[in-house]
PDB file of N, CA and C in Angstrom:
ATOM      1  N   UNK A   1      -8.329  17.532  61.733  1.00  0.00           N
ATOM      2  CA  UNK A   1      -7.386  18.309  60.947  1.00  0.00           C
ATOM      3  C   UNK A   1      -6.633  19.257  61.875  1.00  0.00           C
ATOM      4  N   UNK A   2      -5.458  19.388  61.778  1.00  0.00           N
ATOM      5  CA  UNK A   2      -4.589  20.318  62.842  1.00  0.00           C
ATOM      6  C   UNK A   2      -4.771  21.665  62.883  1.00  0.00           C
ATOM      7  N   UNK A   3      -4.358  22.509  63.730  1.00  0.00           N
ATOM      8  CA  UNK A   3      -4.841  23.946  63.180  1.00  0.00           C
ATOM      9  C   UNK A   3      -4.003  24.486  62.302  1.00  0.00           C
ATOM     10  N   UNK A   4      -4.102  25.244  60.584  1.00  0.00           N
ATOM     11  CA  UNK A   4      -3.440  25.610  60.600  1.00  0.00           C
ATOM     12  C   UNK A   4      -2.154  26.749  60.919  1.00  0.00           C
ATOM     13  N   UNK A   5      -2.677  27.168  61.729  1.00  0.00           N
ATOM     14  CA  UNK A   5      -1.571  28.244  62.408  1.00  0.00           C
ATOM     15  C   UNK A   5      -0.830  28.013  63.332  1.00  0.00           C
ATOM     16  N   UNK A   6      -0.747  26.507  63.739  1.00  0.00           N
ATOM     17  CA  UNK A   6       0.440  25.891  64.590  1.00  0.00           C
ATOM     18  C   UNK A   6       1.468  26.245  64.203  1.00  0.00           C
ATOM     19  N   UNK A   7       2.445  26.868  64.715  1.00  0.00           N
ATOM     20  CA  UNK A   7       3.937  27.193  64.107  1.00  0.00           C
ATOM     21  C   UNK A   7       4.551  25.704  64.077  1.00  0.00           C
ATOM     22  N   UNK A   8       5.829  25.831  63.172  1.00  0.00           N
ATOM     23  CA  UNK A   8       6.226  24.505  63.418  1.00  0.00           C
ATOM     24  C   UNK A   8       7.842  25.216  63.169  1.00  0.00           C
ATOM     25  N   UNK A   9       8.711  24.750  63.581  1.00  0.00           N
ATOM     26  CA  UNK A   9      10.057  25.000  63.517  1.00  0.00           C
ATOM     27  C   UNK A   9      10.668  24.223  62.497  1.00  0.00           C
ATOM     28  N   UNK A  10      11.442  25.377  61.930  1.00  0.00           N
ATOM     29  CA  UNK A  10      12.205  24.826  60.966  1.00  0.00           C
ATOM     30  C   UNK A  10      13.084  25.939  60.667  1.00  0.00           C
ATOM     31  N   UNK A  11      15.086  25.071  60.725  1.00  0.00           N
ATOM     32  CA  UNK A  11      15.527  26.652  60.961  1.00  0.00           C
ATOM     33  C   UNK A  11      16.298  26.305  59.640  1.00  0.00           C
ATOM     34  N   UNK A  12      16.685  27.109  58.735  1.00  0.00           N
ATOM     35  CA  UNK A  12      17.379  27.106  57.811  1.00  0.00           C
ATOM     36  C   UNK A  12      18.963  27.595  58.302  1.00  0.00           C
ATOM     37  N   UNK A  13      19.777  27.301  57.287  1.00  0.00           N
ATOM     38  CA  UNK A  13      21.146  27.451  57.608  1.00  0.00           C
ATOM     39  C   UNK A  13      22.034  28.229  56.320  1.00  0.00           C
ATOM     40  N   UNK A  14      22.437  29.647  57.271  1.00  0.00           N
ATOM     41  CA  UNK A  14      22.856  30.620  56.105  1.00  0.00           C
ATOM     42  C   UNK A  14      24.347  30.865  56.275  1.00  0.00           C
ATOM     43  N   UNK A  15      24.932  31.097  55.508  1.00  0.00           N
ATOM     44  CA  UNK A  15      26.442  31.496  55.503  1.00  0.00           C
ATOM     45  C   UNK A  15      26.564  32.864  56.379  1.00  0.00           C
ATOM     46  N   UNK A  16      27.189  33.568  56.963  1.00  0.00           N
ATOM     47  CA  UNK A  16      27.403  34.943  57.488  1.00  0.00           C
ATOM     48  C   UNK A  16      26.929  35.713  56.336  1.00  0.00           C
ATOM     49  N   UNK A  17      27.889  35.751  55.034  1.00  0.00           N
ATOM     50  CA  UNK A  17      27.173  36.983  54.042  1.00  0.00           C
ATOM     51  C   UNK A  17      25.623  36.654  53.815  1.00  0.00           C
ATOM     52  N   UNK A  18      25.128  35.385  53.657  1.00  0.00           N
ATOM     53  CA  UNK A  18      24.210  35.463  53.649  1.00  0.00           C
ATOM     54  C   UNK A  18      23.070  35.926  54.987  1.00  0.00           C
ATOM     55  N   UNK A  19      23.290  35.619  55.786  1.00  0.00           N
ATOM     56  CA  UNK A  19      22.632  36.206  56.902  1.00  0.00           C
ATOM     57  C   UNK A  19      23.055  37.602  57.153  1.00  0.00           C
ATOM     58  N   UNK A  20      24.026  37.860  57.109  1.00  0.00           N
ATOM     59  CA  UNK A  20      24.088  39.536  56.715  1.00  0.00           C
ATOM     60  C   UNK A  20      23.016  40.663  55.969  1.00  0.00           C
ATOM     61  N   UNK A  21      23.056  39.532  54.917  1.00  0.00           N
ATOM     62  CA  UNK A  21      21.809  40.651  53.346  1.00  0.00           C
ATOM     63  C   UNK A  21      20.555  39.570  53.758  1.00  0.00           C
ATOM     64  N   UNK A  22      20.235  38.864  54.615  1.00  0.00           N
ATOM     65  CA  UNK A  22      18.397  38.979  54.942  1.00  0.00           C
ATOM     66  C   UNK A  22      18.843  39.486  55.966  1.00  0.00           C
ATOM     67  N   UNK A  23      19.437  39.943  56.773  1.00  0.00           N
ATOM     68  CA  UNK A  23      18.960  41.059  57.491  1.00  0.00           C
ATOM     69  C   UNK A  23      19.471  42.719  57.190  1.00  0.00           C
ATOM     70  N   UNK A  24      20.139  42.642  56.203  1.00  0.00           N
ATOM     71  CA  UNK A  24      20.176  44.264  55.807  1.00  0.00           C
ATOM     72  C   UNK A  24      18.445  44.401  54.774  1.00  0.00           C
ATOM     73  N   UNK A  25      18.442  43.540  54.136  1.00  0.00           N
ATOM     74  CA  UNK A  25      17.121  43.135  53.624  1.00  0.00           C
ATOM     75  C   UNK A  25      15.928  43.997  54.252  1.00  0.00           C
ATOM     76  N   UNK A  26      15.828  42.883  55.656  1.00  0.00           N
ATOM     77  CA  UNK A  26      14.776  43.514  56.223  1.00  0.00           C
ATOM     78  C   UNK A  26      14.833  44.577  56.810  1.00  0.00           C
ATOM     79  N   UNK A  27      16.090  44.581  57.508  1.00  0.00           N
ATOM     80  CA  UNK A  27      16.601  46.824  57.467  1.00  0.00           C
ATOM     81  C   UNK A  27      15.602  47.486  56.849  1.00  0.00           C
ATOM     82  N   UNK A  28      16.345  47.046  55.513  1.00  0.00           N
ATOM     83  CA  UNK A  28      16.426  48.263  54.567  1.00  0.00           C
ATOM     84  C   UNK A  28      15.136  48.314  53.722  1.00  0.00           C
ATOM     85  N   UNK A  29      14.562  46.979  53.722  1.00  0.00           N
ATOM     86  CA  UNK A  29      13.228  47.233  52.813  1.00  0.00           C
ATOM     87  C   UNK A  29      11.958  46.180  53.291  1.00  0.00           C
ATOM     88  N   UNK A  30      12.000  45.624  54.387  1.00  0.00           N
ATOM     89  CA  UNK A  30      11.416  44.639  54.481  1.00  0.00           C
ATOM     90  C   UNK A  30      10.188  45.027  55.554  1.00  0.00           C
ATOM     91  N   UNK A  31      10.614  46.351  56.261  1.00  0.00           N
ATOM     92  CA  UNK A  31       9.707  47.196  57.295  1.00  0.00           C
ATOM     93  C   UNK A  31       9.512  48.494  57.124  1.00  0.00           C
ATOM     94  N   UNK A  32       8.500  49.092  57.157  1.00  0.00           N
ATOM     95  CA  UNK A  32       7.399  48.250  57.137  1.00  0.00           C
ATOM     96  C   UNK A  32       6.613  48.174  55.424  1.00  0.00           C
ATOM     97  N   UNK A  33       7.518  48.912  54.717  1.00  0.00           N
ATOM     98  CA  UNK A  33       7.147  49.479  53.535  1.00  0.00           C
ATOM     99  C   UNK A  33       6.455  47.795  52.752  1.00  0.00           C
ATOM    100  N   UNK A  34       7.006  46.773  53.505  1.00  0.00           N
ATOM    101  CA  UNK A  34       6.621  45.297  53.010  1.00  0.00           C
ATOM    102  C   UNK A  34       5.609  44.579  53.423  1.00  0.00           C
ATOM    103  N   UNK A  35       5.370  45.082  54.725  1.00  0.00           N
ATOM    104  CA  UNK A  35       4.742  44.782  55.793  1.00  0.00           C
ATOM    105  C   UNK A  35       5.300  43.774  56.495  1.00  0.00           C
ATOM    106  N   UNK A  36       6.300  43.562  56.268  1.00  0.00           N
ATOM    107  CA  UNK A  36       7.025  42.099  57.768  1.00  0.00           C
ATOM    108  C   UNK A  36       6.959  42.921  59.203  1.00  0.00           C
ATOM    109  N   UNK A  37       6.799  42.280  60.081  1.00  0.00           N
ATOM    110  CA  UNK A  37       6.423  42.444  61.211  1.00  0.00           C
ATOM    111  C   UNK A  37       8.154  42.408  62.147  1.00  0.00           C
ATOM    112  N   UNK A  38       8.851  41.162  61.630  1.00  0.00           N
ATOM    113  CA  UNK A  38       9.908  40.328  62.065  1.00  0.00           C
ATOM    114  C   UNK A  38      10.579  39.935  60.845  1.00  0.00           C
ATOM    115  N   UNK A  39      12.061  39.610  61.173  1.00  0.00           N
ATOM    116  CA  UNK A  39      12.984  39.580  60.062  1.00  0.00           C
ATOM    117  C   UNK A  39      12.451  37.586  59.650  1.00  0.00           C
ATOM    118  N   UNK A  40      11.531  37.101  60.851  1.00  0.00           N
ATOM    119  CA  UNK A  40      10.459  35.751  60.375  1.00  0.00           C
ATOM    120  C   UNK A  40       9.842  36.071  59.691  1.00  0.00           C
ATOM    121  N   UNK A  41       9.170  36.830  59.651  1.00  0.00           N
ATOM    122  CA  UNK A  41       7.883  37.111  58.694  1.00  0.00           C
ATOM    123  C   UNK A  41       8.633  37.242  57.329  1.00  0.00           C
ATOM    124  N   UNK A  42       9.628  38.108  57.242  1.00  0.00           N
ATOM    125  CA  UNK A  42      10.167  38.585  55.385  1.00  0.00           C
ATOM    126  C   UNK A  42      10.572  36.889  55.243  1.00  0.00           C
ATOM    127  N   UNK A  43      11.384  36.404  55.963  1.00  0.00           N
ATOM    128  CA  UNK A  43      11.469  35.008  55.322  1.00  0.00           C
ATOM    129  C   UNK A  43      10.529  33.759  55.289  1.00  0.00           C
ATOM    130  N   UNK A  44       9.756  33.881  55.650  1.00  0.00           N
ATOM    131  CA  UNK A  44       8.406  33.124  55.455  1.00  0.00           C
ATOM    132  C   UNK A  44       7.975  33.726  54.477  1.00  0.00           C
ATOM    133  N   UNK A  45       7.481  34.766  54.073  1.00  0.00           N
ATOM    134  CA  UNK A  45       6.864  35.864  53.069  1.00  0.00           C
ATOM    135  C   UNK A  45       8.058  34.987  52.060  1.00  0.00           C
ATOM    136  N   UNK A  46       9.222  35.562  51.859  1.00  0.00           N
ATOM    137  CA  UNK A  46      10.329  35.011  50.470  1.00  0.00           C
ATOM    138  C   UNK A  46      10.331  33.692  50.280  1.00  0.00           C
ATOM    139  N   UNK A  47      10.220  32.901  51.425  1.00  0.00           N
ATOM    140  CA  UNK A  47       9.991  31.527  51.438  1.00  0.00           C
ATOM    141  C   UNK A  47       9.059  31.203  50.231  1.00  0.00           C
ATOM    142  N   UNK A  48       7.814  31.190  51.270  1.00  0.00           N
ATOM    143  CA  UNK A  48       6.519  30.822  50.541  1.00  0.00           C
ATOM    144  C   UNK A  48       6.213  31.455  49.210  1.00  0.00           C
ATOM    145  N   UNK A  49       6.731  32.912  48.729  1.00  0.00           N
ATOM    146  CA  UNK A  49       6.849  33.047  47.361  1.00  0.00           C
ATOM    147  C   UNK A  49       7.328  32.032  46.348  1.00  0.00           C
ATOM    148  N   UNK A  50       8.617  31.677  46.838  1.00  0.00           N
ATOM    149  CA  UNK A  50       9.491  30.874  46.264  1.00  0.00           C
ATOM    150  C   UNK A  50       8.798  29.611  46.241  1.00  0.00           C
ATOM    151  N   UNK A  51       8.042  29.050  46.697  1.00  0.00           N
ATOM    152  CA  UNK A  51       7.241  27.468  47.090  1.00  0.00           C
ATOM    153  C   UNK A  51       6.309  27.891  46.282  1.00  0.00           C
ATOM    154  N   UNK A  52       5.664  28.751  46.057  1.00  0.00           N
ATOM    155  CA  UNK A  52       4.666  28.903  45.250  1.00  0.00           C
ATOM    156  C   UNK A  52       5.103  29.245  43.694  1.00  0.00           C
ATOM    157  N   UNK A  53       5.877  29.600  43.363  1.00  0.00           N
ATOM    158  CA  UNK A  53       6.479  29.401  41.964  1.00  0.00           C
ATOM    159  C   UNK A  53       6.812  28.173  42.000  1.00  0.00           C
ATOM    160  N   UNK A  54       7.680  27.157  42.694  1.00  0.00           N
ATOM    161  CA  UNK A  54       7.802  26.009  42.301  1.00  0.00           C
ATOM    162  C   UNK A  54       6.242  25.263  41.852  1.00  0.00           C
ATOM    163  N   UNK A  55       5.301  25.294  42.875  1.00  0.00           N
ATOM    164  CA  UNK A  55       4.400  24.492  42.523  1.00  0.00           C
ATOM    165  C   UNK A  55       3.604  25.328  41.188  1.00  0.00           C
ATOM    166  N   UNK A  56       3.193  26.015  40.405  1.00  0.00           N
ATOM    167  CA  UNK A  56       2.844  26.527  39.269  1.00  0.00           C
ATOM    168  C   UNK A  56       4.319  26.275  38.618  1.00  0.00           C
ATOM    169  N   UNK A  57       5.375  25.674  38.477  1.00  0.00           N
ATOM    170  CA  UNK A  57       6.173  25.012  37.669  1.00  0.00           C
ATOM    171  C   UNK A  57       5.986  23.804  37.121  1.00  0.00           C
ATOM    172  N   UNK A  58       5.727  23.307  38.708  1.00  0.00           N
ATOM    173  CA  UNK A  58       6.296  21.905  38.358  1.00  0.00           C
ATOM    174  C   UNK A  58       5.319  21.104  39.294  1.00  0.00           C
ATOM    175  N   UNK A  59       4.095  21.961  39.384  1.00  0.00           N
ATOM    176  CA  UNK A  59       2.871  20.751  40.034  1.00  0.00           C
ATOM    177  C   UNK A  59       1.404  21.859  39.717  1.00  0.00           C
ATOM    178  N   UNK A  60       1.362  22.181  38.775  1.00  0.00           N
ATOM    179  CA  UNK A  60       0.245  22.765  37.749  1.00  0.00           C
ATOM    180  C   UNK A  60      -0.742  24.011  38.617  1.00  0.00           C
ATOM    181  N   UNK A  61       0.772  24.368  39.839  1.00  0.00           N
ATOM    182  CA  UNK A  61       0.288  25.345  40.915  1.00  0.00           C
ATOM    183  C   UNK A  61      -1.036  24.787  42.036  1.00  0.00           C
ATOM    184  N   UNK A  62      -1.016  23.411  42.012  1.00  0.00           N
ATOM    185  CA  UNK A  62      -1.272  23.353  43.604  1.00  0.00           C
ATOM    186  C   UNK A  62      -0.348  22.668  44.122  1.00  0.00           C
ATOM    187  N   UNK A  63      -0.970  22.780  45.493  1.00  0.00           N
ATOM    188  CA  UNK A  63      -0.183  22.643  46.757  1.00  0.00           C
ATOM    189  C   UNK A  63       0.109  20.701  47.011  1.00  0.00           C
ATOM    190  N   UNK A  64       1.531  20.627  47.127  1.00  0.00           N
ATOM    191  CA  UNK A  64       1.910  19.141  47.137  1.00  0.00           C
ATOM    192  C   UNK A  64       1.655  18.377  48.451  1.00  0.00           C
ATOM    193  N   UNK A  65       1.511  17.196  48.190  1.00  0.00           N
ATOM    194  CA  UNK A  65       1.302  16.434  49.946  1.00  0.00           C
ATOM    195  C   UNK A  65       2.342  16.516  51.032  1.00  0.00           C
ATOM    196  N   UNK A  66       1.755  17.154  51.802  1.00  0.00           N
ATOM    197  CA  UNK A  66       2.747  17.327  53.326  1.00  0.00           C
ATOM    198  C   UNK A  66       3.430  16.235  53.106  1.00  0.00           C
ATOM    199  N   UNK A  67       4.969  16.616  53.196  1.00  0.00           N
ATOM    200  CA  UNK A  67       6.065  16.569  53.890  1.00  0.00           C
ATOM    201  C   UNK A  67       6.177  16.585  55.256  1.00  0.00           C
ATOM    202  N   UNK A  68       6.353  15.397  56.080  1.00  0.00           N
ATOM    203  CA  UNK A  68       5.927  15.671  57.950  1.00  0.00           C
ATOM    204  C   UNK A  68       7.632  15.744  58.127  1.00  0.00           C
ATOM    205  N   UNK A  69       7.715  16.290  59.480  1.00  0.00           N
ATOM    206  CA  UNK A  69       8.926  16.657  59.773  1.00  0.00           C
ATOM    207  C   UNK A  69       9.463  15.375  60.574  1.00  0.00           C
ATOM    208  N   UNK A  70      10.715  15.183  59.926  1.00  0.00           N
ATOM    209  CA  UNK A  70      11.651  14.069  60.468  1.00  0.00           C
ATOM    210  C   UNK A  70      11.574  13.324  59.102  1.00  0.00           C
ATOM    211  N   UNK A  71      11.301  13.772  58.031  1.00  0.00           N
ATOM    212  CA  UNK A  71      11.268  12.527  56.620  1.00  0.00           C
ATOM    213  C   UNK A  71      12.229  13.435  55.611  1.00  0.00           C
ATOM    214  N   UNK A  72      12.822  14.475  56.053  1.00  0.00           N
ATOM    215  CA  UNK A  72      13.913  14.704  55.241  1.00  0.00           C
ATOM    216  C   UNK A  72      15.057  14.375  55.705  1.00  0.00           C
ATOM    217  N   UNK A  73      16.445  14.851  55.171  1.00  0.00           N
ATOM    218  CA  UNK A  73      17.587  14.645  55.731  1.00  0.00           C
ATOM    219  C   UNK A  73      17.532  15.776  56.442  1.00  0.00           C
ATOM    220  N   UNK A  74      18.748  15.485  57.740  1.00  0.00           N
ATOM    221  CA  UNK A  74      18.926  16.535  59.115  1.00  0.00           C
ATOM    222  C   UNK A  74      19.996  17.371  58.290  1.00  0.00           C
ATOM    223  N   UNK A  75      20.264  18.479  58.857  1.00  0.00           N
ATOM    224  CA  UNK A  75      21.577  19.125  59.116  1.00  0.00           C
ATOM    225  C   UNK A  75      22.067  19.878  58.180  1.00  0.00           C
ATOM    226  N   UNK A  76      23.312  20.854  58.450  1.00  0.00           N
ATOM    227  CA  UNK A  76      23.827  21.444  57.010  1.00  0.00           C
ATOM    228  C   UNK A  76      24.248  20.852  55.834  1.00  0.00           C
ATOM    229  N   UNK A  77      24.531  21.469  55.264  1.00  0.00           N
ATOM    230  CA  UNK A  77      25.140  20.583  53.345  1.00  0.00           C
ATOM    231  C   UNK A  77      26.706  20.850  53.757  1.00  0.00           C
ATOM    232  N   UNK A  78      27.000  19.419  53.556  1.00  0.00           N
ATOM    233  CA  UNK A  78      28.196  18.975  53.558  1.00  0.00           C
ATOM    234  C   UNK A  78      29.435  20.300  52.508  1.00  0.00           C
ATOM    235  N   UNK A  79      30.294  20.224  52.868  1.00  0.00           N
ATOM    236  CA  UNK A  79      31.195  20.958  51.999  1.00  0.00           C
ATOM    237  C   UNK A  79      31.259  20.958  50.825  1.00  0.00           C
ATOM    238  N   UNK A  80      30.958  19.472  50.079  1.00  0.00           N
ATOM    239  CA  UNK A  80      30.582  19.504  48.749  1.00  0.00           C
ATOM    240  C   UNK A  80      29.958  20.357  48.053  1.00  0.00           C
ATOM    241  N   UNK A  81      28.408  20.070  48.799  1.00  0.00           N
ATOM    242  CA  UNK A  81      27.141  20.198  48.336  1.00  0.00           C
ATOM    243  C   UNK A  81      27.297  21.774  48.101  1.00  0.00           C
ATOM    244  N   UNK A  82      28.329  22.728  49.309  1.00  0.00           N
ATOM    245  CA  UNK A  82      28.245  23.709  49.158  1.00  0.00           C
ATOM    246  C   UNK A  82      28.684  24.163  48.318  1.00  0.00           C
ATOM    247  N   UNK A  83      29.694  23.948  47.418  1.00  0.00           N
ATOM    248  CA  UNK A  83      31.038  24.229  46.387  1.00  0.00           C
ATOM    249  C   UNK A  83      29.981  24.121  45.029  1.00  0.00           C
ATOM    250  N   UNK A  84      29.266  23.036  45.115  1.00  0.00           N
ATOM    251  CA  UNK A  84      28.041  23.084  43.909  1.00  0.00           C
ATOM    252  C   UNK A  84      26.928  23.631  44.172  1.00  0.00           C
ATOM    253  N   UNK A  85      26.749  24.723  44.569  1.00  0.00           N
ATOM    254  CA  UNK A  85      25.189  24.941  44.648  1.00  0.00           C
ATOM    255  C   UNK A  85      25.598  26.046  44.349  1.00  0.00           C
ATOM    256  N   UNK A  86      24.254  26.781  43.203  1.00  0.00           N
ATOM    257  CA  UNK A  86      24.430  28.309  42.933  1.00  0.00           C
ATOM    258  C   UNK A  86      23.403  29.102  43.854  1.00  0.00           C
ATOM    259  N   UNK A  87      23.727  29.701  44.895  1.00  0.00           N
ATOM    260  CA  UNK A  87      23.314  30.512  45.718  1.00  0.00           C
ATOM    261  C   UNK A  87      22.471  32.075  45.012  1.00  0.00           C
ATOM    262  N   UNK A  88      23.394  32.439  43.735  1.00  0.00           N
ATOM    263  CA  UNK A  88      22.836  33.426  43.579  1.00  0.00           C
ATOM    264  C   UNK A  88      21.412  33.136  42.642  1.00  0.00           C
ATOM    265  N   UNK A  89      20.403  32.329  42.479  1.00  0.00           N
ATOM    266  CA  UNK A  89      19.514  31.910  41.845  1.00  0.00           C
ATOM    267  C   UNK A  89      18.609  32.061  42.469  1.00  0.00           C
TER     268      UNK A  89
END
């Protein structure tokens, strides 16, 4: 079994305003009163919140079978994808 505390990379892709407010975010409330260490940590922390409401949605709150890296799609969301997606959710 691997360890789990291997980091593994995975970089997400934010608009400027959005990368702006996670890091006024962690400015302004994310240290230490949150305990993030690194403006990584608050988004791993918001991340994994967010993963964990999905699965108590919509998988009776456990944890789903690894996903290994290289079995999703690569890269940013096309211009479309961006015009339809509600960001503020």
């Amino acid at each position: 079994m691997p360890n789990r505390r291997t980091i593994s990379r995975f970089t997400p892709y934010y608009t400027e305003d959005q990368a702006d407010q996670v890091r006024a975010a962690y400015v302004n409330a994310g240290k230490p009163e949150e305990g993030d260490v690194s403006v990584s940590d608050f988004i791993v922390r918001a991340t994994m919140r967010e993963v964990k409401r999905l699965q108590r949605k919509y998988n009776g709150g456990k944890p789903w079978p690894p996903v290994k890296a290289g079995e999703l799609r690569r890269g940013q969301r096309t211009m479309d994808e961006m015009q339809h997606r509600n960001e503020e959710t």
